[in-house]
C-alpha atoms as a PDB file:
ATOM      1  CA  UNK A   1      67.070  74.149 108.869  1.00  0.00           C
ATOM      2  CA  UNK A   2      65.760  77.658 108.888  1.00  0.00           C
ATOM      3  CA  UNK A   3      65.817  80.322 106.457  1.00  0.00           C
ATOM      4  CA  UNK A   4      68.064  82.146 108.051  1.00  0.00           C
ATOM      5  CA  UNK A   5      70.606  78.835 107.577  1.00  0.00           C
ATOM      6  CA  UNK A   6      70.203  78.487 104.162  1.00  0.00           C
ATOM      7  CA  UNK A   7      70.439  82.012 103.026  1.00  0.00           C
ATOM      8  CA  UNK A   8      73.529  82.585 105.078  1.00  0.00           C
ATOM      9  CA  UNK A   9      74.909  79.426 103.011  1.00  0.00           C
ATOM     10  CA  UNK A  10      74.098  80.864  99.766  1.00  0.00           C
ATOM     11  CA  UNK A  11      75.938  84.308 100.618  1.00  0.00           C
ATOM     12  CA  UNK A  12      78.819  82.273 101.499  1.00  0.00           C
ATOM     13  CA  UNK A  13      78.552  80.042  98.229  1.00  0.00           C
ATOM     14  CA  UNK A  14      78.276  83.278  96.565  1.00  0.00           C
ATOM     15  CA  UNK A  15      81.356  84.813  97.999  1.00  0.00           C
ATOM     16  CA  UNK A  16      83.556  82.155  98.086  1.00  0.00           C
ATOM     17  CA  UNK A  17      82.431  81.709  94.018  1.00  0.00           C
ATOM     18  CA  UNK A  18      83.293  85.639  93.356  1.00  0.00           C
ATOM     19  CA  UNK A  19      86.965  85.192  95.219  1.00  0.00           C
ATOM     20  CA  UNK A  20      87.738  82.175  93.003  1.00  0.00           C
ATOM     21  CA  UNK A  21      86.283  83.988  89.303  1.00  0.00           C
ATOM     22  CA  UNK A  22      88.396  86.530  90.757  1.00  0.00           C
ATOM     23  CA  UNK A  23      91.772  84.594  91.050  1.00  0.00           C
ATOM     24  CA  UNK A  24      91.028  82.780  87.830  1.00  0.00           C
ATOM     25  CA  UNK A  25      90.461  86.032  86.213  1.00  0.00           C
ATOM     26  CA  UNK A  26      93.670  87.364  87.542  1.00  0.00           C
ATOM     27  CA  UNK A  27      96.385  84.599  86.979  1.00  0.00           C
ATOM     28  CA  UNK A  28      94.973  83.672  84.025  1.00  0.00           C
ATOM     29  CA  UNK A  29      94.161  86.667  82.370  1.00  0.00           C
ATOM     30  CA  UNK A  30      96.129  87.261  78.608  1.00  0.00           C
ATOM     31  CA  UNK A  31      99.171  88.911  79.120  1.00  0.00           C
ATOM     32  CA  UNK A  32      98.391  91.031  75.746  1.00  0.00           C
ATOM     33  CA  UNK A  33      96.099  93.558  78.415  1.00  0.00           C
ATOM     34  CA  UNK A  34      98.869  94.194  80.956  1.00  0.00           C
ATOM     35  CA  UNK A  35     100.152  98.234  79.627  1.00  0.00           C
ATOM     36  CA  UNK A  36     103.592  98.843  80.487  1.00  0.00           C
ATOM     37  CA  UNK A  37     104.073 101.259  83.179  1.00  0.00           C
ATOM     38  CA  UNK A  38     105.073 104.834  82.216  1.00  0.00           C
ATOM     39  CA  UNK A  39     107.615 106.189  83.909  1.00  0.00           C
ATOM     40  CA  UNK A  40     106.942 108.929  86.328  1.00  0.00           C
ATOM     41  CA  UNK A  41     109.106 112.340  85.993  1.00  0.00           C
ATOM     42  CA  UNK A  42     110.161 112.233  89.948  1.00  0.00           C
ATOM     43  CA  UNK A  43     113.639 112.100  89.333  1.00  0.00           C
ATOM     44  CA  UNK A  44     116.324 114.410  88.146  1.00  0.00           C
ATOM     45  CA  UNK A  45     119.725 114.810  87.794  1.00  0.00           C
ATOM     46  CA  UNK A  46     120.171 118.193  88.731  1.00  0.00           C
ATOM     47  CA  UNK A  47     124.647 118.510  89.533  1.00  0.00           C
ATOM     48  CA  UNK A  48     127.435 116.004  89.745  1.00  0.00           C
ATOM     49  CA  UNK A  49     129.813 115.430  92.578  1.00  0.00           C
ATOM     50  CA  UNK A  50     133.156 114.685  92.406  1.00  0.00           C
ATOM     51  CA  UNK A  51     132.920 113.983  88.399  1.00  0.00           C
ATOM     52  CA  UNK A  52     131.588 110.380  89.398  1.00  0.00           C
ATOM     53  CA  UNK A  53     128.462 110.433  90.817  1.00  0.00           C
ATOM     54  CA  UNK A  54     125.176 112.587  89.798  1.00  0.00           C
ATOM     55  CA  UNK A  55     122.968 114.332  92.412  1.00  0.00           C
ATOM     56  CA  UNK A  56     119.493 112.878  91.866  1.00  0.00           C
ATOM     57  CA  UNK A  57     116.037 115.438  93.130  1.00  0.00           C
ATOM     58  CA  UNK A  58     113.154 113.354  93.746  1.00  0.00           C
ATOM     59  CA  UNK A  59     109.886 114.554  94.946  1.00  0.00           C
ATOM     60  CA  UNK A  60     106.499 113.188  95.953  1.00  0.00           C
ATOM     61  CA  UNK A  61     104.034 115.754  93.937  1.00  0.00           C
ATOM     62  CA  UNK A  62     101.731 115.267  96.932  1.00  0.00           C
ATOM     63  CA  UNK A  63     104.117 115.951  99.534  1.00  0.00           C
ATOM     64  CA  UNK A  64     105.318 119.018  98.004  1.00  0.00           C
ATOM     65  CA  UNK A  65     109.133 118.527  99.230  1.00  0.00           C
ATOM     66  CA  UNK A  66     111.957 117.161  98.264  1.00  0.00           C
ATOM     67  CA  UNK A  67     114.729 114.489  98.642  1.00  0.00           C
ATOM     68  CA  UNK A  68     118.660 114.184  97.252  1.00  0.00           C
ATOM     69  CA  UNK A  69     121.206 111.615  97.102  1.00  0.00           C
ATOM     70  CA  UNK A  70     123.805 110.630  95.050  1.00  0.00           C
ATOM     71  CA  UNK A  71     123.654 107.593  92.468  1.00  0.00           C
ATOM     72  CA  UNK A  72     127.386 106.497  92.058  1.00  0.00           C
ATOM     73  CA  UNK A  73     126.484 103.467  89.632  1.00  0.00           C
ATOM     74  CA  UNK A  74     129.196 102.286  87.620  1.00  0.00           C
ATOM     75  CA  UNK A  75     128.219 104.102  84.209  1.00  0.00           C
ATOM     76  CA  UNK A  76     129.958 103.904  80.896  1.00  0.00           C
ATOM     77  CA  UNK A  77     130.191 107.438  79.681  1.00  0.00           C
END
């Protein structure tokens, strides 16, 4: 076996032992360090249609431009 052969093996021992501390640090991590995600101001109500349905804006702040539609979800007003 040349050295060549054996240090290729212990790369791939190496690897293949990161990938697995990875998964196991992953799945198995405490939940107690997941934050809850903030919510991100991209949409707004900005006009209602038809007294039933509200005309959402959203935008992509790196896009610059933006999108509407109408969210006619059965609300309880």
């Amino acid at each position: 076996m040349y050295k060549s052969d054996y240090y290729r093996a212990v790369l791939l021992g190496v690897v293949i032992g990161m990938g697995f501390l990875s998964l196991f640090y992953v799945f198995l991590s405490p939940e107690e360090n997941v934050k809850p995600v903030e919510p991100k101001g991209n949409f707004e109500v900005v006009d209602r249609y038809q007294d039933r349905c509200d005309v959402v804006r959203w935008t992509n702040n790196h896009l610059g431009e933006y999108k509407y539609f109408l969210d006619c979800s059965d609300k309880q007003n």
